[in-house]
N, C-alpha and C. Protein backbone atom coordinates (compact mmCIF):
# COMPACT_ATOMS: atom_id res chain seq x y z
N UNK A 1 121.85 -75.21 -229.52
CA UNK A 1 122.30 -76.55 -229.76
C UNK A 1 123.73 -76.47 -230.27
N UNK A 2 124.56 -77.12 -229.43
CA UNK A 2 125.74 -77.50 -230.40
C UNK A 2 125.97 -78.06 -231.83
N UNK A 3 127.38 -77.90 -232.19
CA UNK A 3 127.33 -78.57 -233.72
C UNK A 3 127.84 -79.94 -233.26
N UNK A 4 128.52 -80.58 -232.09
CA UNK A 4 129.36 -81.33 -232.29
C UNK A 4 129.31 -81.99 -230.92
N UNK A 5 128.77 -83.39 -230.35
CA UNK A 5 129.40 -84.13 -229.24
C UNK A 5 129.74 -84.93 -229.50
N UNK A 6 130.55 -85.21 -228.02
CA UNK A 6 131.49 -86.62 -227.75
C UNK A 6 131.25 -87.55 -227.20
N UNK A 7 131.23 -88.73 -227.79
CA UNK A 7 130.43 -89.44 -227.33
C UNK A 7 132.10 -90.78 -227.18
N UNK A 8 132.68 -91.14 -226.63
CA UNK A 8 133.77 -91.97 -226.31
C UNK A 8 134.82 -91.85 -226.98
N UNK A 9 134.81 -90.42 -227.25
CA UNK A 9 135.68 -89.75 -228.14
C UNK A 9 135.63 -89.94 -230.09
N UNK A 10 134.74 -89.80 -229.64
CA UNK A 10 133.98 -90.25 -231.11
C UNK A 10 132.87 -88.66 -231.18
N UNK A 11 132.97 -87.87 -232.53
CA UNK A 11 131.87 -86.98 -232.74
C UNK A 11 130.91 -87.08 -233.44
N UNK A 12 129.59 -87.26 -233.12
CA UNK A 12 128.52 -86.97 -233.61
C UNK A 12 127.75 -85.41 -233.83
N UNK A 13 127.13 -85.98 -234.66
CA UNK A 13 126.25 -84.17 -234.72
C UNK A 13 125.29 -84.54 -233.72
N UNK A 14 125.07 -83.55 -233.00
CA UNK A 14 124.36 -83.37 -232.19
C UNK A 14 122.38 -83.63 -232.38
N UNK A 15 122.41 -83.78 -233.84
CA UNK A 15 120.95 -83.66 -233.88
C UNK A 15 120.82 -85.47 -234.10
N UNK A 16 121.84 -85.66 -234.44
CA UNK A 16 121.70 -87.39 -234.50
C UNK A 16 121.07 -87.44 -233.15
N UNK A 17 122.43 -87.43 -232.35
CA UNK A 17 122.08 -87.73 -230.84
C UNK A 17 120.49 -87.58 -230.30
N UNK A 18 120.36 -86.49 -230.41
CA UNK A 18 119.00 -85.83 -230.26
C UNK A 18 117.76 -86.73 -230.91
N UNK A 19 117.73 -87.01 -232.07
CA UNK A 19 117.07 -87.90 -233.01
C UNK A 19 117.09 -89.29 -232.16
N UNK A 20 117.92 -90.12 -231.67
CA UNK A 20 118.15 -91.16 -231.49
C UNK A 20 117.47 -91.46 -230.11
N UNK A 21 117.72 -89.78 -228.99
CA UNK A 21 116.72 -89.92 -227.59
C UNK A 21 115.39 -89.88 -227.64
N UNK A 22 114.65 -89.08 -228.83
CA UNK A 22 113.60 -88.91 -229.46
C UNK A 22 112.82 -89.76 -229.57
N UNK A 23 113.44 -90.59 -230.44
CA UNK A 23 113.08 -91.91 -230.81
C UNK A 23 112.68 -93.08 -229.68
N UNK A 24 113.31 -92.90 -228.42
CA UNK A 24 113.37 -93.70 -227.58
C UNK A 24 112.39 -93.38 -226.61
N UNK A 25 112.19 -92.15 -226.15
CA UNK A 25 111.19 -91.60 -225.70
C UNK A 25 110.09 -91.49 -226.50
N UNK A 26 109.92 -91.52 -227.59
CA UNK A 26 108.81 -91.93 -228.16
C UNK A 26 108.22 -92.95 -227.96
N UNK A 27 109.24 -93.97 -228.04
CA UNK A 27 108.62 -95.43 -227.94
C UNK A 27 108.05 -95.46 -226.62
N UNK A 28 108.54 -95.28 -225.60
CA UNK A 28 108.29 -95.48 -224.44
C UNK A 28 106.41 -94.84 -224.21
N UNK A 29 106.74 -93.23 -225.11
CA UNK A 29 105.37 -92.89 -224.55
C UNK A 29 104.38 -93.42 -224.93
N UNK A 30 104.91 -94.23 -226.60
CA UNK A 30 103.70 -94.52 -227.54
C UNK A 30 102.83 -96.10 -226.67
N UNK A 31 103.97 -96.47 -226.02
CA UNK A 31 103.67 -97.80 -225.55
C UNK A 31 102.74 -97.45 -224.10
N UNK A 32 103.21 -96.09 -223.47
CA UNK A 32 102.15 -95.59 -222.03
C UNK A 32 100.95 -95.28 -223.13
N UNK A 33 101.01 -94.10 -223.86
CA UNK A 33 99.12 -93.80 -224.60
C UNK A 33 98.78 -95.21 -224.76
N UNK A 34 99.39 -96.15 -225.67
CA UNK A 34 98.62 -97.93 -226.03
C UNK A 34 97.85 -98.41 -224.62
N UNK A 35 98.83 -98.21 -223.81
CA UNK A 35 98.28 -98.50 -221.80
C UNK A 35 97.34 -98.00 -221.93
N UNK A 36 97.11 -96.74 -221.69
CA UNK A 36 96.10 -95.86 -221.10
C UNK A 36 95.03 -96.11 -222.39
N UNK A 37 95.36 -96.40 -223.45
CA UNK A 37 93.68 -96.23 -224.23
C UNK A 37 93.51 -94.90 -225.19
N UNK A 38 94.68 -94.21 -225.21
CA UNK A 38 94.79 -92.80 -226.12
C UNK A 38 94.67 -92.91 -227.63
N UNK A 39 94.80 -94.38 -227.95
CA UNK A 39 94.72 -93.91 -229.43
C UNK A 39 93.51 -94.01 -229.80
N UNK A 40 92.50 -93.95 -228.89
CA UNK A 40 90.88 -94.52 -229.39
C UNK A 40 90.58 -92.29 -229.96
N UNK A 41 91.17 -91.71 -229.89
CA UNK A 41 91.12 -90.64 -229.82
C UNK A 41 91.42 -90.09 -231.21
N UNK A 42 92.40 -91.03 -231.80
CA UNK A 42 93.51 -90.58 -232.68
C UNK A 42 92.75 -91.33 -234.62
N UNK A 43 93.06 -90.66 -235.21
CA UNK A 43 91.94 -90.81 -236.33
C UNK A 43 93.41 -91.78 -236.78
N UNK A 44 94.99 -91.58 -236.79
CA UNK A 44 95.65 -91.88 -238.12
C UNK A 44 96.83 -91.74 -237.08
N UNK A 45 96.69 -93.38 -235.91
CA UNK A 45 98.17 -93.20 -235.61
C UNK A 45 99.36 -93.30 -235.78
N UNK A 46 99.53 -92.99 -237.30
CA UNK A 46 101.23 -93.15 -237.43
C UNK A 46 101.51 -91.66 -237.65
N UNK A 47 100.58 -90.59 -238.09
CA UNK A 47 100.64 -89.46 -238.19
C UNK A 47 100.63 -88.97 -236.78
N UNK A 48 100.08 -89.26 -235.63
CA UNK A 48 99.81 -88.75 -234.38
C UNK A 48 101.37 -89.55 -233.37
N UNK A 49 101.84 -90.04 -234.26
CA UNK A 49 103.31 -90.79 -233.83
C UNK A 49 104.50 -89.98 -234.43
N UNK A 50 104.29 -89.58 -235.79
CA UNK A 50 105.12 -88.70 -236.36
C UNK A 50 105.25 -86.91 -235.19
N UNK A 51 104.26 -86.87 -235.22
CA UNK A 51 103.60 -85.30 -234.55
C UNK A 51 104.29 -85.34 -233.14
N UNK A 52 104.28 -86.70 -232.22
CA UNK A 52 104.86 -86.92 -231.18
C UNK A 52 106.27 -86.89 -231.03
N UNK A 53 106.76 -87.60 -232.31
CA UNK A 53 108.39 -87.66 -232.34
C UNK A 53 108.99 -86.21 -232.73
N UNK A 54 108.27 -85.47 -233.54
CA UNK A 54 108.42 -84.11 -233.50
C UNK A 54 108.64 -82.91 -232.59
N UNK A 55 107.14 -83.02 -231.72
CA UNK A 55 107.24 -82.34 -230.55
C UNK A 55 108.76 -82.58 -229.54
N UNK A 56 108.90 -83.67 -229.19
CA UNK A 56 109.73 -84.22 -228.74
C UNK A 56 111.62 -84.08 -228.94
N UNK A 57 111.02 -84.22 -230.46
CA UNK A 57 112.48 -83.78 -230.54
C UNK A 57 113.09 -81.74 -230.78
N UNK A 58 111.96 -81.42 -231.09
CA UNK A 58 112.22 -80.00 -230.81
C UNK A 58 112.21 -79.47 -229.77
N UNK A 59 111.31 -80.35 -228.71
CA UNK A 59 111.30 -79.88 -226.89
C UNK A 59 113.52 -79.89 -227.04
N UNK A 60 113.39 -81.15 -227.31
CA UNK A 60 115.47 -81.53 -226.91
C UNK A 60 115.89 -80.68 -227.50
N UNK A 61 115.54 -80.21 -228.65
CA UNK A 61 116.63 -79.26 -229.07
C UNK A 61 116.49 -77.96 -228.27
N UNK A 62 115.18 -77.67 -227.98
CA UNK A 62 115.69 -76.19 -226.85
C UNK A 62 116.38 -76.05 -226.35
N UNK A 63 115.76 -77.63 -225.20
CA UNK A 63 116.42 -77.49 -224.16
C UNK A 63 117.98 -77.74 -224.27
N UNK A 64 118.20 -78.12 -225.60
CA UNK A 64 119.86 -78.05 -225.51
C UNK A 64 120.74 -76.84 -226.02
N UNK A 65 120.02 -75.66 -226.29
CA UNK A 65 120.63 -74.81 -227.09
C UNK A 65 121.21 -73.99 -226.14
N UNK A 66 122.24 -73.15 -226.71
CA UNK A 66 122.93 -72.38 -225.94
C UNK A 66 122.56 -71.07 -225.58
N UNK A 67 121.95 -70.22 -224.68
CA UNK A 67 121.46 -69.25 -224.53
C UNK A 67 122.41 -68.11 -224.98
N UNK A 68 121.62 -66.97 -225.48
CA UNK A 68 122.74 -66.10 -226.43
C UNK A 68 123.33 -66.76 -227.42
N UNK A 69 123.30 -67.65 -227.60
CA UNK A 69 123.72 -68.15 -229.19
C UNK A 69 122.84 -67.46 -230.18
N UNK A 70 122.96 -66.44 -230.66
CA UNK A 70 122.69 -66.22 -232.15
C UNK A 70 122.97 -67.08 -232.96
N UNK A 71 121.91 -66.45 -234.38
CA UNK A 71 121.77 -67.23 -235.71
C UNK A 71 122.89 -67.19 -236.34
């Protein structure tokens, strides 16, 4: 992951960014499981919403990191 994008010449940290697609794709999925009937599954969905926005946003950060980037 980078430290730093540009966003209209304006820099953000990158995990904002990341945070902010997260968030959006969350919503989207939380609103497909509500469709489909998934939360009849789910004991405590704001915890099973937290867990989602999580997954999610650590999937983005992989996939944004720089290969060979060391710690």
């Amino acid at each position: 992951m980078k430290g730093d994008m540009i966003v209209a010449g304006v820099y953000f940290p990158t995990l904002l960014l990341l945070g902010i697609i997260a968030l959006v794709l969350t919503g989207l999925l939380t609103r497909l499981i509500n469709l489909v009937g998934g939360y009849r599954y789910v004991a405590y969905r704001p915890l099973a919403d937290l867990a989602l926005f999580v997954i999610i946003l650590g999937l983005l950060s992989f996939l944004t990191s720089r290969p060979g980037a060391g710690a």
